[in-house]
N, C-alpha and C. Protein backbone atom coordinates (compact mmCIF):
# COMPACT_ATOMS: atom_id res chain seq x y z
N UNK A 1 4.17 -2.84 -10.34
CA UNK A 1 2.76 -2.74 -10.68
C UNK A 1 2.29 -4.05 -11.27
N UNK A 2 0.87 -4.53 -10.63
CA UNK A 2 0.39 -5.78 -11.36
C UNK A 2 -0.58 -5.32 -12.36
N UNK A 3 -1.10 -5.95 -13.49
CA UNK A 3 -2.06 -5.85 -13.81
C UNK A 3 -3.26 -7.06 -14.10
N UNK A 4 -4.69 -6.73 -13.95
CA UNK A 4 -5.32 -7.87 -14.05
C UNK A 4 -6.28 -6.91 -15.46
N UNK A 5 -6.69 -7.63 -16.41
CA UNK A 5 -6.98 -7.09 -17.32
C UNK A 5 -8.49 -7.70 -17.41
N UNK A 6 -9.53 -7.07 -16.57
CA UNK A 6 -10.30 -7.99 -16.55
C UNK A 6 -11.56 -6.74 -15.94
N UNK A 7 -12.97 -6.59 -16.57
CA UNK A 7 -14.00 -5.71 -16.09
C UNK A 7 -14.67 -6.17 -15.14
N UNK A 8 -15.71 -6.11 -14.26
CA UNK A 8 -16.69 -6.61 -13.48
C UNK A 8 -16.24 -7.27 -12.19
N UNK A 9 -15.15 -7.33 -11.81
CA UNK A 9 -14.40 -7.73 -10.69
C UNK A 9 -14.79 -7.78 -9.60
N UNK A 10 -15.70 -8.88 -9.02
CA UNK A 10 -16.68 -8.39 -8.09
C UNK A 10 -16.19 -9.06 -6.86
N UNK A 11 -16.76 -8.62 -6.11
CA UNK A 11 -15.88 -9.18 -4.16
C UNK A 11 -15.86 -10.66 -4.10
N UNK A 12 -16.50 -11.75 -4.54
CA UNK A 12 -17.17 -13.34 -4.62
C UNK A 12 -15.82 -13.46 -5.21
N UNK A 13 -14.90 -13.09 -6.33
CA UNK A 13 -14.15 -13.04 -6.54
C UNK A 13 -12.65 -12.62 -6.09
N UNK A 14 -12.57 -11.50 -5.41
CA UNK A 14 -11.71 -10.83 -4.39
C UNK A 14 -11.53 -11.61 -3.21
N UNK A 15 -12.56 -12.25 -2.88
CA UNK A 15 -12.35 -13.12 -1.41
C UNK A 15 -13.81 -14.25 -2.05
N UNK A 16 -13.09 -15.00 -1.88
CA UNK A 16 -15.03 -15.83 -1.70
C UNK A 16 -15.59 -15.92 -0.79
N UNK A 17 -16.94 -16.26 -0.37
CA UNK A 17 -17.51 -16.98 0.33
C UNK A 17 -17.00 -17.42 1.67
N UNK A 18 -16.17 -18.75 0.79
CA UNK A 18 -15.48 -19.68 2.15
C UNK A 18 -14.77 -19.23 3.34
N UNK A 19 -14.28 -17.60 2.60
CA UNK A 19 -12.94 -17.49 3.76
C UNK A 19 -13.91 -16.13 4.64
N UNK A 20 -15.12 -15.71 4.74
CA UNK A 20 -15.91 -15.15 5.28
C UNK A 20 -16.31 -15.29 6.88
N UNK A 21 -15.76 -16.86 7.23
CA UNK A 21 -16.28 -17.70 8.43
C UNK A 21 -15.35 -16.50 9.67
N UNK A 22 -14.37 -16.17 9.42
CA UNK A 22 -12.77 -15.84 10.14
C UNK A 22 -13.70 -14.63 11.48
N UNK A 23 -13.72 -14.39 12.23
CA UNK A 23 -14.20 -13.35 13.23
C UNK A 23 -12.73 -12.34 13.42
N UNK A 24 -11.87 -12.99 12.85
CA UNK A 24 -10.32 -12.03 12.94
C UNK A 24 -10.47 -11.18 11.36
N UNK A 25 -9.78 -10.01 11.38
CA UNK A 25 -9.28 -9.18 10.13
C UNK A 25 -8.15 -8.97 9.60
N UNK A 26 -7.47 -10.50 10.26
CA UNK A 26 -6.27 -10.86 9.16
C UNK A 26 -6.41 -12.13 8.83
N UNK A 27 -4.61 -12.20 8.10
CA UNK A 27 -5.43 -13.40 7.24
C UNK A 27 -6.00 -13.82 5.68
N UNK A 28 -6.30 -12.82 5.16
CA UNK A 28 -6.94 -12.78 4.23
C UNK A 28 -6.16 -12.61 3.03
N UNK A 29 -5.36 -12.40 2.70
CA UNK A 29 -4.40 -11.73 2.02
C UNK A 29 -3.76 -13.38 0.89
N UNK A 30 -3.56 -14.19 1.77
CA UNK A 30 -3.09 -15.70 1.17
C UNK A 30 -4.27 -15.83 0.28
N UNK A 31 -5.88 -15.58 0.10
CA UNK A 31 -7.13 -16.05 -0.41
C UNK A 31 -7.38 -15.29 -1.26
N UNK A 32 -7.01 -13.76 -1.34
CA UNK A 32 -6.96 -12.80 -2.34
C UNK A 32 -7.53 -13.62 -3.93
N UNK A 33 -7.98 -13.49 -4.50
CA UNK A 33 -8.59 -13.98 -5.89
C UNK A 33 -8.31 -15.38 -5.77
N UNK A 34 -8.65 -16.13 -4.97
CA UNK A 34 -8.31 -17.66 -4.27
C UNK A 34 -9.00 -18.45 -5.84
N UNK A 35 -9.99 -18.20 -6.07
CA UNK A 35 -10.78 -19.28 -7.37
C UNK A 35 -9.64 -19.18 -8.71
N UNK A 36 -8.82 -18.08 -9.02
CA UNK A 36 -8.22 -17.28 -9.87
C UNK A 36 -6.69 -18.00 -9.78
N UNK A 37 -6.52 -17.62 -8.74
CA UNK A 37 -5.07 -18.21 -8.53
C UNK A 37 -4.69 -19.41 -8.30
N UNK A 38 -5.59 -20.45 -7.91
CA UNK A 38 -5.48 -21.55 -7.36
C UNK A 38 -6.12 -22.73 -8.38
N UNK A 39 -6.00 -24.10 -8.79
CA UNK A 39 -6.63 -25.04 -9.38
C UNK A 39 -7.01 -25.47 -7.85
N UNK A 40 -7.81 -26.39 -8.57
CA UNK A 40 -9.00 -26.91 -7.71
C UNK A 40 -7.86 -28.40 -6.61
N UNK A 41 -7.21 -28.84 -6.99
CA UNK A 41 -5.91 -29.38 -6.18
C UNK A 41 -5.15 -28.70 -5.43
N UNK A 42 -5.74 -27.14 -5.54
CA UNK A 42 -4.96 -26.34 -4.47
C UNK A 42 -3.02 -25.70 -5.24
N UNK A 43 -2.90 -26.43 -6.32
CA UNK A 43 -2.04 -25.86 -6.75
C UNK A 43 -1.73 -24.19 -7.96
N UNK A 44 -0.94 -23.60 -7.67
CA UNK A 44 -1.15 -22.62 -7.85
C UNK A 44 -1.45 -22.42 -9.72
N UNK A 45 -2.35 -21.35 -9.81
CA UNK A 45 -2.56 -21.75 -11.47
C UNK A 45 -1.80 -20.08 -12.20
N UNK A 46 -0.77 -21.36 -12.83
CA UNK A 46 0.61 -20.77 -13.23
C UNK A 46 -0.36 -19.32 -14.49
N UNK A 47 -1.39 -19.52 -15.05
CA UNK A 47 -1.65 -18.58 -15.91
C UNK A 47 -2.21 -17.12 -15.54
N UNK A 48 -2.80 -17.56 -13.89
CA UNK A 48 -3.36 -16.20 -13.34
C UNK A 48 -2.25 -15.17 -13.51
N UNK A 49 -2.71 -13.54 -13.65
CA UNK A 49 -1.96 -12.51 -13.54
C UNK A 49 -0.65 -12.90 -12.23
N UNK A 50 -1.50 -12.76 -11.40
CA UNK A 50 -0.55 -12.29 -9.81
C UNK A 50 0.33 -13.51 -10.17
N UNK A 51 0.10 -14.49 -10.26
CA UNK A 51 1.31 -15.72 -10.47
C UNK A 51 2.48 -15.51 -10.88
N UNK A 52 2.26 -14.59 -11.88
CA UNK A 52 3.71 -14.38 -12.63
C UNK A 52 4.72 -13.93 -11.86
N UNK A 53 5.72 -14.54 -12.16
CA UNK A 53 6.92 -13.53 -11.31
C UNK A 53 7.22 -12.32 -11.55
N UNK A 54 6.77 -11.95 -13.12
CA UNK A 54 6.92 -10.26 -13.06
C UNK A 54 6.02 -9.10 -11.98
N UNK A 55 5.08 -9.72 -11.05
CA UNK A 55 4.26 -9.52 -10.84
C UNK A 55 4.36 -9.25 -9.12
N UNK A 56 5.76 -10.36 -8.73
CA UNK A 56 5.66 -10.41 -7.64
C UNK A 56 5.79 -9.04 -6.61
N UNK A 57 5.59 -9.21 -5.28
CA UNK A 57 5.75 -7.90 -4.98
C UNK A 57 5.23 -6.37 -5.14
N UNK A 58 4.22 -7.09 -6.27
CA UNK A 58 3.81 -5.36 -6.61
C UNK A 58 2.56 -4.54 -5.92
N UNK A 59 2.56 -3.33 -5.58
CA UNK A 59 2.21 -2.59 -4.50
C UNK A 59 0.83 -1.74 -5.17
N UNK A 60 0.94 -1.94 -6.19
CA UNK A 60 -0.35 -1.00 -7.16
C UNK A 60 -0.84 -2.39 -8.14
N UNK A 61 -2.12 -2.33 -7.86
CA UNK A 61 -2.92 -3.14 -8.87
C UNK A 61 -3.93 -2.38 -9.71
N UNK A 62 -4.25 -2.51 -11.06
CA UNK A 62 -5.25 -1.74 -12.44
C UNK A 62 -5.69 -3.06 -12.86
N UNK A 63 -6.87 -2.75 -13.10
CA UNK A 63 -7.84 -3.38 -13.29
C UNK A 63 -8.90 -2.72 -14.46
N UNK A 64 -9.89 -2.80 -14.07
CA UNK A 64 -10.96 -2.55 -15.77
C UNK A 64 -11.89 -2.24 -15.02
N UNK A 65 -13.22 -1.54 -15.62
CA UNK A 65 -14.48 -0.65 -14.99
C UNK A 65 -15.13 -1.96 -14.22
N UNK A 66 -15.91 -0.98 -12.78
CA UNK A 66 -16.33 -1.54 -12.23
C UNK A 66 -15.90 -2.65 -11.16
N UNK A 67 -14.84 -2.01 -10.69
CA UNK A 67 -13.66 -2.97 -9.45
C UNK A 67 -14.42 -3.17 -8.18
N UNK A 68 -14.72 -4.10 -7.58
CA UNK A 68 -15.15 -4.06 -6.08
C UNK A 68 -16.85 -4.25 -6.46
N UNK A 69 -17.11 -4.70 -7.58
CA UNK A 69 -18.96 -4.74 -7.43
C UNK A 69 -19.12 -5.58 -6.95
N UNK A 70 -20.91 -6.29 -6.60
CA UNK A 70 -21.12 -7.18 -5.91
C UNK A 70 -21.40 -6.91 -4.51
N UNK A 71 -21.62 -7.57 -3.49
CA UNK A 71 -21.92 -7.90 -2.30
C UNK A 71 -20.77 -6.50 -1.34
N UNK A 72 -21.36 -6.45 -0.68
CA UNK A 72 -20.38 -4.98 0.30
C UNK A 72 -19.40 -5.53 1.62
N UNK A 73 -18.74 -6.64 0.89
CA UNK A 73 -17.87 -7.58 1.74
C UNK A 73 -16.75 -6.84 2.29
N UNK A 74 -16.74 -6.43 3.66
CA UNK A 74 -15.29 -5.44 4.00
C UNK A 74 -13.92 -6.29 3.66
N UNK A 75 -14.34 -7.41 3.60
CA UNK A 75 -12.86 -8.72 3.72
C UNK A 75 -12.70 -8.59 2.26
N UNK A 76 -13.12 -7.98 1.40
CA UNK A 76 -12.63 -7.86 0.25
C UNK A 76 -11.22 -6.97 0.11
N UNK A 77 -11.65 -5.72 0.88
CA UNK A 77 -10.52 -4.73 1.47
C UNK A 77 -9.27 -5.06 1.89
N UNK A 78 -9.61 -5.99 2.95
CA UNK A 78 -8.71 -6.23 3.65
C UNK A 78 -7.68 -7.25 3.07
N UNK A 79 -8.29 -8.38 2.01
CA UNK A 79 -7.54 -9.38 1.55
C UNK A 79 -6.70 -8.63 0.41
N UNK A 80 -7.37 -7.46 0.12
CA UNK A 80 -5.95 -7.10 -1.05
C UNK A 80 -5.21 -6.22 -0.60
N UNK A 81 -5.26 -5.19 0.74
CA UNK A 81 -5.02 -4.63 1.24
C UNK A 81 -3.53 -5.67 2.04
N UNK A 82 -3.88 -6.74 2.65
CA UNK A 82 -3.38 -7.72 3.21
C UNK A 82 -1.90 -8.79 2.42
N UNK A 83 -2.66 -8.12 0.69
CA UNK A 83 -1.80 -9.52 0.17
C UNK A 83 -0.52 -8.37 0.00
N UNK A 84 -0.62 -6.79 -0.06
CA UNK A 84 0.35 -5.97 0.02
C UNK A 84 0.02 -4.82 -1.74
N UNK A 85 -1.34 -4.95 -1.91
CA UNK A 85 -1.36 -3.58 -2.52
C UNK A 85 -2.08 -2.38 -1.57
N UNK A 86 -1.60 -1.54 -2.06
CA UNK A 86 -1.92 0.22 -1.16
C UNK A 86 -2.35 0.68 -1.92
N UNK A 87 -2.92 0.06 -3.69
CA UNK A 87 -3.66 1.17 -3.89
C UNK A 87 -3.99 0.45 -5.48
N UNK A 88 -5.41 1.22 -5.92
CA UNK A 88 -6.02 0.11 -6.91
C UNK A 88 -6.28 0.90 -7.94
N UNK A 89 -6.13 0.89 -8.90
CA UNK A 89 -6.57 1.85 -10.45
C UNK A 89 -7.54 1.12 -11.24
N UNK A 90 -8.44 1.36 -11.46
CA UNK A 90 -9.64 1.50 -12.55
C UNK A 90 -9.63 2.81 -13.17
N UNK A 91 -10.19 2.31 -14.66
CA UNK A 91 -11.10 3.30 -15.53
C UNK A 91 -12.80 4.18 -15.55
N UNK A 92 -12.90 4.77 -15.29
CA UNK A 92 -14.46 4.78 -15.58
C UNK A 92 -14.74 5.20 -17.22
N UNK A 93 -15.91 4.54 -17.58
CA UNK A 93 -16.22 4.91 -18.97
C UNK A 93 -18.16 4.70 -19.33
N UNK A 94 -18.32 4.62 -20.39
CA UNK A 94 -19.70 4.81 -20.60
C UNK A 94 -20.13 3.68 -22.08
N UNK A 95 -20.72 3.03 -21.96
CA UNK A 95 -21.68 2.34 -22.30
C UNK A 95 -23.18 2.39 -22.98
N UNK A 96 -23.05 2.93 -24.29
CA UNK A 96 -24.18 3.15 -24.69
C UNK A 96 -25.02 4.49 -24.03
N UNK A 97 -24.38 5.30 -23.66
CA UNK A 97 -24.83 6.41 -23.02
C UNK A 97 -25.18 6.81 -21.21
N UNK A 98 -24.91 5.11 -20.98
CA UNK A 98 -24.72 4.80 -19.33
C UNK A 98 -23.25 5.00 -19.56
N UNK A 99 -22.97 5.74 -17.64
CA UNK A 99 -21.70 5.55 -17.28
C UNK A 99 -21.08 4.09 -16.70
N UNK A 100 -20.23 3.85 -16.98
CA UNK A 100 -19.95 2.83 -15.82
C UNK A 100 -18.51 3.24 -14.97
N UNK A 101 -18.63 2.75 -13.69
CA UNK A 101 -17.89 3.56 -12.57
C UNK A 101 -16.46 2.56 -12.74
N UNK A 102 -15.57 3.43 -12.52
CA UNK A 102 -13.92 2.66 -12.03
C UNK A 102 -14.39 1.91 -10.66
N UNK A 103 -15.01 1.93 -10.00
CA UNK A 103 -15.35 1.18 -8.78
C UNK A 103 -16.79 1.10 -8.32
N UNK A 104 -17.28 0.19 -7.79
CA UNK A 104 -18.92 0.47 -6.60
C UNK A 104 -18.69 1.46 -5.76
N UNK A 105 -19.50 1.64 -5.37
CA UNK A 105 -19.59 2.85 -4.34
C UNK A 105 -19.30 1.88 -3.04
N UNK A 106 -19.79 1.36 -2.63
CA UNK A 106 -19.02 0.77 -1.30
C UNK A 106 -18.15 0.35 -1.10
N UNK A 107 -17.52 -0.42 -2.44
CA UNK A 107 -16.08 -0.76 -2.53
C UNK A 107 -15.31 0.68 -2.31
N UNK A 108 -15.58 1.39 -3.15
CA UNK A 108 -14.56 2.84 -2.57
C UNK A 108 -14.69 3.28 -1.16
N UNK A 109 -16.19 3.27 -0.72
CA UNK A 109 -15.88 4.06 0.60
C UNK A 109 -15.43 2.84 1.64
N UNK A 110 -15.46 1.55 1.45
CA UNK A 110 -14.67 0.66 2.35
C UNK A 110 -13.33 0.68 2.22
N UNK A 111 -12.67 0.94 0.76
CA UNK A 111 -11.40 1.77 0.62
C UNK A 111 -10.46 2.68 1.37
N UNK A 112 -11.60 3.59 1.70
CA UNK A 112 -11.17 4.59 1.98
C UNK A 112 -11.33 4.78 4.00
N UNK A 113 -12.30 3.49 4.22
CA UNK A 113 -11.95 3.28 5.72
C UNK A 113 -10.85 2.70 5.88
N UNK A 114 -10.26 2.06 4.66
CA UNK A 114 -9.38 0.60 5.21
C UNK A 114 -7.76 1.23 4.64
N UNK A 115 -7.50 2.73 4.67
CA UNK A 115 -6.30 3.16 4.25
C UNK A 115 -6.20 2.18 2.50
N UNK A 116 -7.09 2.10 1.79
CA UNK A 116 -6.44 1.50 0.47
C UNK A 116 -6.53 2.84 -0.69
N UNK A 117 -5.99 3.55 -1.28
CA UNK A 117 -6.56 4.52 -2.25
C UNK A 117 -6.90 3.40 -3.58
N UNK A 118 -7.82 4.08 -3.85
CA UNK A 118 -8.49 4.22 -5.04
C UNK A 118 -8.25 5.03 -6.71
N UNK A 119 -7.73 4.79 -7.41
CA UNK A 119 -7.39 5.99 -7.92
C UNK A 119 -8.53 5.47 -9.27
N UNK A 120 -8.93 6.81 -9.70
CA UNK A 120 -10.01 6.49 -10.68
C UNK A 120 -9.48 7.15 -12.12
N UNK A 121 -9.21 6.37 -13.67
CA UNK A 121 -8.38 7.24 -14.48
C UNK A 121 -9.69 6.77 -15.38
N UNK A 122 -9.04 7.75 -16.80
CA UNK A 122 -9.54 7.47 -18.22
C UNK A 122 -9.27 6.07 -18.40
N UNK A 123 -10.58 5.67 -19.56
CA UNK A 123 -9.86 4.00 -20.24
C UNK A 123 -8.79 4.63 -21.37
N UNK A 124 -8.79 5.51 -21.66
CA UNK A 124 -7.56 5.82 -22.69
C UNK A 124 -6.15 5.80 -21.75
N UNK A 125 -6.13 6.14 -20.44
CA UNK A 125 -5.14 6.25 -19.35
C UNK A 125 -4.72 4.85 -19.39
N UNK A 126 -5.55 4.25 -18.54
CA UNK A 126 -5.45 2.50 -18.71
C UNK A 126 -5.26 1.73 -19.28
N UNK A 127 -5.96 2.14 -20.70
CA UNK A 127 -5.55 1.47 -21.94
C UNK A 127 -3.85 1.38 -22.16
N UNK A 128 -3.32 2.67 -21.77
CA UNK A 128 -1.87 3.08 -22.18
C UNK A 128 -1.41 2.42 -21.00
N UNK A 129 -1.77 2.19 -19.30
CA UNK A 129 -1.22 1.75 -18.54
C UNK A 129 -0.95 0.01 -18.87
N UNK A 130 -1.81 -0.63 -19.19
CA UNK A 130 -1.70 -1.88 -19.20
C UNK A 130 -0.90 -2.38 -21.06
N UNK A 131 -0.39 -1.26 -21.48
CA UNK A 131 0.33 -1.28 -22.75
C UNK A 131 1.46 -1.03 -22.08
N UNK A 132 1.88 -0.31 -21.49
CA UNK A 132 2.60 -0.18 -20.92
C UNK A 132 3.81 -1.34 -19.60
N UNK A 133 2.93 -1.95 -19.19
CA UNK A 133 2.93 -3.33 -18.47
C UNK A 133 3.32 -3.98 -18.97
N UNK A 134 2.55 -4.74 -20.19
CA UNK A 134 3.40 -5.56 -21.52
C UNK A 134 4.31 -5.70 -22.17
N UNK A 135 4.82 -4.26 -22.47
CA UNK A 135 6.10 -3.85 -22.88
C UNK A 135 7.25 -3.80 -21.85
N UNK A 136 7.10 -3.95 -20.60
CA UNK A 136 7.79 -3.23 -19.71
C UNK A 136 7.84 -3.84 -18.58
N UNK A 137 8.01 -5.15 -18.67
CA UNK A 137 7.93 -6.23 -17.47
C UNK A 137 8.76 -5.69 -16.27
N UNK A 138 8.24 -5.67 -15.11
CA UNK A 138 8.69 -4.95 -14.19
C UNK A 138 8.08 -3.72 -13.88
N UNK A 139 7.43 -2.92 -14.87
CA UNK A 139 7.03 -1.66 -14.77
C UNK A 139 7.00 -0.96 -13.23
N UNK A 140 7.69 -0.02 -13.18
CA UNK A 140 7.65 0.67 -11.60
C UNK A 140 7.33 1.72 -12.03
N UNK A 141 6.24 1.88 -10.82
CA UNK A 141 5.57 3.48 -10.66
C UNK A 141 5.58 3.50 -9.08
N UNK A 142 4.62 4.67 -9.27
CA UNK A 142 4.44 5.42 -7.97
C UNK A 142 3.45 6.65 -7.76
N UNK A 143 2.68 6.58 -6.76
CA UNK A 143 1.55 7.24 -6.39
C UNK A 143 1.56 8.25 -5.17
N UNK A 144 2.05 9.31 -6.22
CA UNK A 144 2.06 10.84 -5.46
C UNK A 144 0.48 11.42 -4.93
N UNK A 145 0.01 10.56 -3.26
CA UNK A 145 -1.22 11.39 -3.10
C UNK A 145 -1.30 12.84 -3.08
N UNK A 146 0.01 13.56 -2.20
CA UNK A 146 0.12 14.49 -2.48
C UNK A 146 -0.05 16.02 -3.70
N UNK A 147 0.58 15.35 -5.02
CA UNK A 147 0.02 16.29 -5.76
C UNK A 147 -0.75 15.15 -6.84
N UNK A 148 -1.36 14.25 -5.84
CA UNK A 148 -2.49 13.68 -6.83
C UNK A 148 -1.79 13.38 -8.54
N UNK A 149 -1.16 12.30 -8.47
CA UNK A 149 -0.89 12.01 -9.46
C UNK A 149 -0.06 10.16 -9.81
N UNK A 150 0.07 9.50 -10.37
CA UNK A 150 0.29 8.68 -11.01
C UNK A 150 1.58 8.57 -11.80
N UNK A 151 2.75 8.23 -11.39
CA UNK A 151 4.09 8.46 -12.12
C UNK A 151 4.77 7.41 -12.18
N UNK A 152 5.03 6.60 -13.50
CA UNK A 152 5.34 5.44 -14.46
C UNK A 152 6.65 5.89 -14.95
N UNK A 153 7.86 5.08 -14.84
CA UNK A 153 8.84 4.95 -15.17
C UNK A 153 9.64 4.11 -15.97
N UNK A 154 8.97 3.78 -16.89
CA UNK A 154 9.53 3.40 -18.36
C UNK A 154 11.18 4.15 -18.57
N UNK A 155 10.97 3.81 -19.58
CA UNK A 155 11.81 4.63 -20.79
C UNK A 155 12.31 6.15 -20.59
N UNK A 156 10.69 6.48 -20.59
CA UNK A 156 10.78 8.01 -20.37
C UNK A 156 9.34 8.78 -19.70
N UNK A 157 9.60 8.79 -18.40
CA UNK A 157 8.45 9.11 -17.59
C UNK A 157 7.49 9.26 -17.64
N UNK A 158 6.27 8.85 -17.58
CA UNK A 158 4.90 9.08 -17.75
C UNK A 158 4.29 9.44 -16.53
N UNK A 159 3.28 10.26 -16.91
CA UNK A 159 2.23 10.48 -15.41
C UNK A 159 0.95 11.11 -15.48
N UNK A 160 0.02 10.41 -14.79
CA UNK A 160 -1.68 10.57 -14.96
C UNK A 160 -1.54 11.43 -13.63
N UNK A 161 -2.47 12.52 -13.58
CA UNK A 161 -3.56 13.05 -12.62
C UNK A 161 -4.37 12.69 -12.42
N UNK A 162 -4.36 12.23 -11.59
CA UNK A 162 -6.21 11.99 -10.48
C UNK A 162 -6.73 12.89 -10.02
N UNK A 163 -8.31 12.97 -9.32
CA UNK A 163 -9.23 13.46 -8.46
C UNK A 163 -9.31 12.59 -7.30
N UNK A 164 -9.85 13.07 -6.18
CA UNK A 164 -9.66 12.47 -5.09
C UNK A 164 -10.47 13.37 -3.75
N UNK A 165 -11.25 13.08 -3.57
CA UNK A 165 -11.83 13.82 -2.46
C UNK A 165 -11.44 14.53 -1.59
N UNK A 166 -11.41 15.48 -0.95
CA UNK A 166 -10.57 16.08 -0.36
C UNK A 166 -10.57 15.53 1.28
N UNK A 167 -11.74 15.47 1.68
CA UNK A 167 -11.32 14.72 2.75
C UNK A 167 -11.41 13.31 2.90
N UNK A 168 -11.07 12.38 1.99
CA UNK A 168 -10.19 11.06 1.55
C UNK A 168 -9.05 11.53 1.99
N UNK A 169 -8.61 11.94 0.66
CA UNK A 169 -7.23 12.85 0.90
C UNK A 169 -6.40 12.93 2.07
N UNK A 170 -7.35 13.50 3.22
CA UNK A 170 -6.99 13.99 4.22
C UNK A 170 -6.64 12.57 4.97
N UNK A 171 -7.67 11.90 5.05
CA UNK A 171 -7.77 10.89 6.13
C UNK A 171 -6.52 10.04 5.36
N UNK A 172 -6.62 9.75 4.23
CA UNK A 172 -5.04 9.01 4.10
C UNK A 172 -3.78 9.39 4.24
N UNK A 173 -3.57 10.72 3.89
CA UNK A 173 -2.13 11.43 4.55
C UNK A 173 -1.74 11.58 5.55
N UNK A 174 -2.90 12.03 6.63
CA UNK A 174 -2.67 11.59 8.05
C UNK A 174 -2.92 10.13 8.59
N UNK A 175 -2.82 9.35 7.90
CA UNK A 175 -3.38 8.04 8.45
C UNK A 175 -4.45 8.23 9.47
N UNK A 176 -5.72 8.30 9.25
CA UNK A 176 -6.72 8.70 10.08
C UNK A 176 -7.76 7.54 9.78
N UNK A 177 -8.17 6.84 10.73
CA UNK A 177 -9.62 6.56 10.65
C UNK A 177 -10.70 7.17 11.34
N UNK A 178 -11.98 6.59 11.21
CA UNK A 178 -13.19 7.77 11.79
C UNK A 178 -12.79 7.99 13.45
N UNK A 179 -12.44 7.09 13.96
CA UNK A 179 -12.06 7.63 15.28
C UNK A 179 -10.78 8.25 15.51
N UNK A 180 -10.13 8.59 14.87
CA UNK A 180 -8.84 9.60 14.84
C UNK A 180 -9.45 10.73 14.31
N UNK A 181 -10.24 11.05 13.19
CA UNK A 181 -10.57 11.92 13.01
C UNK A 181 -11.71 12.09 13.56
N UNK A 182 -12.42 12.01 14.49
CA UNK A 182 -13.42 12.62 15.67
C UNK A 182 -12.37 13.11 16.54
N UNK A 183 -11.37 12.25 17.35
CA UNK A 183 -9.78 12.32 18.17
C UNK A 183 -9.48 13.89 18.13
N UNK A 184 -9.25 14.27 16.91
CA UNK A 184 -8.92 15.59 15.86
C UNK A 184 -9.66 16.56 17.01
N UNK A 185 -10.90 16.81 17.36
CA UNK A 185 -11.62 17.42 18.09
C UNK A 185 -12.06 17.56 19.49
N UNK A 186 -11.27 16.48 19.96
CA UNK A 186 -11.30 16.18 21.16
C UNK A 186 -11.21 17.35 22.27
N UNK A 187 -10.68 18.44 21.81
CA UNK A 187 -10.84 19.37 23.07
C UNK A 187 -12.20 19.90 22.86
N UNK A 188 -12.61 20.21 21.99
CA UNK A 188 -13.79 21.03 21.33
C UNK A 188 -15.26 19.95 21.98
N UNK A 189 -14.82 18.46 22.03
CA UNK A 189 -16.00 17.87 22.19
C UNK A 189 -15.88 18.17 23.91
N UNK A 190 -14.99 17.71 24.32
CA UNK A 190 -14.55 17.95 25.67
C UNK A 190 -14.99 19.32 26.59
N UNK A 191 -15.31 19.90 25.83
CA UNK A 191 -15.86 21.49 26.19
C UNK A 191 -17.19 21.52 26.32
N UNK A 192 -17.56 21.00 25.04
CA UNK A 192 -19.32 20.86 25.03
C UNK A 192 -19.79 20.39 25.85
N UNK A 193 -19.29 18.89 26.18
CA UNK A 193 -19.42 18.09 27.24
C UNK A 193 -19.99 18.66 28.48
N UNK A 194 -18.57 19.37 28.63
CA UNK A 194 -19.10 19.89 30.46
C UNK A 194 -20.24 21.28 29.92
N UNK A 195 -20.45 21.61 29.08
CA UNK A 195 -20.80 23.29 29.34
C UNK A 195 -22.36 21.90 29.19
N UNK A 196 -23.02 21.20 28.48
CA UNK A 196 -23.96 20.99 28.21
C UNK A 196 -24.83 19.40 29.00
N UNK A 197 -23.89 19.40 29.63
CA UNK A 197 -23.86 17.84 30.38
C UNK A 197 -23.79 17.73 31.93
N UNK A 198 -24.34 18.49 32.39
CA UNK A 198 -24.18 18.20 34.28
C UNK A 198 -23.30 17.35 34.78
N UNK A 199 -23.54 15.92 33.95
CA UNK A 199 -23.17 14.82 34.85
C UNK A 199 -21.69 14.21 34.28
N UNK A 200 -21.15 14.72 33.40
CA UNK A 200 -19.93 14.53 32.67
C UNK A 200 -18.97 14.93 33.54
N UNK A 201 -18.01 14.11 33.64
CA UNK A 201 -16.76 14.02 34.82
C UNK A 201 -15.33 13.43 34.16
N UNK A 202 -15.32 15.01 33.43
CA UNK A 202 -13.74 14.43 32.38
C UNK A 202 -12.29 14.62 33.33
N UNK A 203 -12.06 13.72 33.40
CA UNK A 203 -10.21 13.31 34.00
C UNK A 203 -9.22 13.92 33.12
């Protein structure tokens, strides 16, 4: 597990600008927080989170309210999706009587086209997750979509419950995107077809 300890995390950040030009949807993954990770010589900047070697490899990234704001860049998805996390944790919490969201709304539902889960916890959850991190270099967990839950292996086991849409849910356990799940119906559309279509000539 990585952690970036940081609120407002917006896509300009996740991917910039520059690497936007690409007409391909790979790729992206090397540019992942490119301003963050990189000095301006292109050498890598040893203080960013992901830099660390405790860090390397890790498959779950937590973060702070409001992950994915900003501009509705799909290459945001894909570059962290790309650099090899499957799945992203924020807090949601409230602000003077405003909520503020563990994610944008388009950042989640581009999420949730692009196979990445989302998992949305308490800041008291997070708070303890990224205490947890500190103490515990290496920290390994693991993300049971199945019974929706969050399981940290310290010392002595920890584990958060999530919410999760149900048909999210669905489309990530079956690995489904929108055209697999239309696919799903294919005899049913296939029927309509001819009963309502004269000119339909299914093979």
């Amino acid at each position: 597990m990585a952690g970036i300890d940081r609120a407002n995390i917006d896509t300009d950040q996740i991917i910039p600008k520059q690497f936007l030009k690409s007409i391909k949807r790979t790729g992206f993954g090397e540019s992942l927080f490119f301003d963050w990770r990189y000095h301006p010589d292109g050498l890598p900047n040893q203080d960013f989170e992901l830099n660390q070697p405790r860090f390397k490899g890790a498959s779950i990234l937590v973060a702070r309210n409001n992950f994915g704001c900003g501009s509705s860049r799909e290459h945001a998805v894909w570059a962290i999706a790309q650099y090899g996390f499957k799945c992203v944790i924020a807090p949601s919490g409230e602000n003077s009587g405003s909520r503020i969201p563990a994610f944008a709304d388009i950042f989640r539902n581009n999420c949730s086209q692009n196979a990445l889960l989302t998992v949305e916890l308490t800041e008291r959850e997070v708070n303890q997750i990224f205490q947890m991190v500190h103490e515990h270099p290496g920290l390994e967990a693991a993300v049971d979509l199945e019974k929706q839950q969050v399981v940290f292996y310290p010392k002595d086991k920890v584990f958060f419950h999530f919410d999760i849409d149900v048909a999210v849910k669905e489309r990530l356990l079956k690995g489904l995107d929108d055209i697999g799940l239309t696919l799903q119906y294919e005899k049913t559309i296939r029927e309509f077809e001819l009963k309502h279509n004269t000119y339909c000539s299914w093979k």
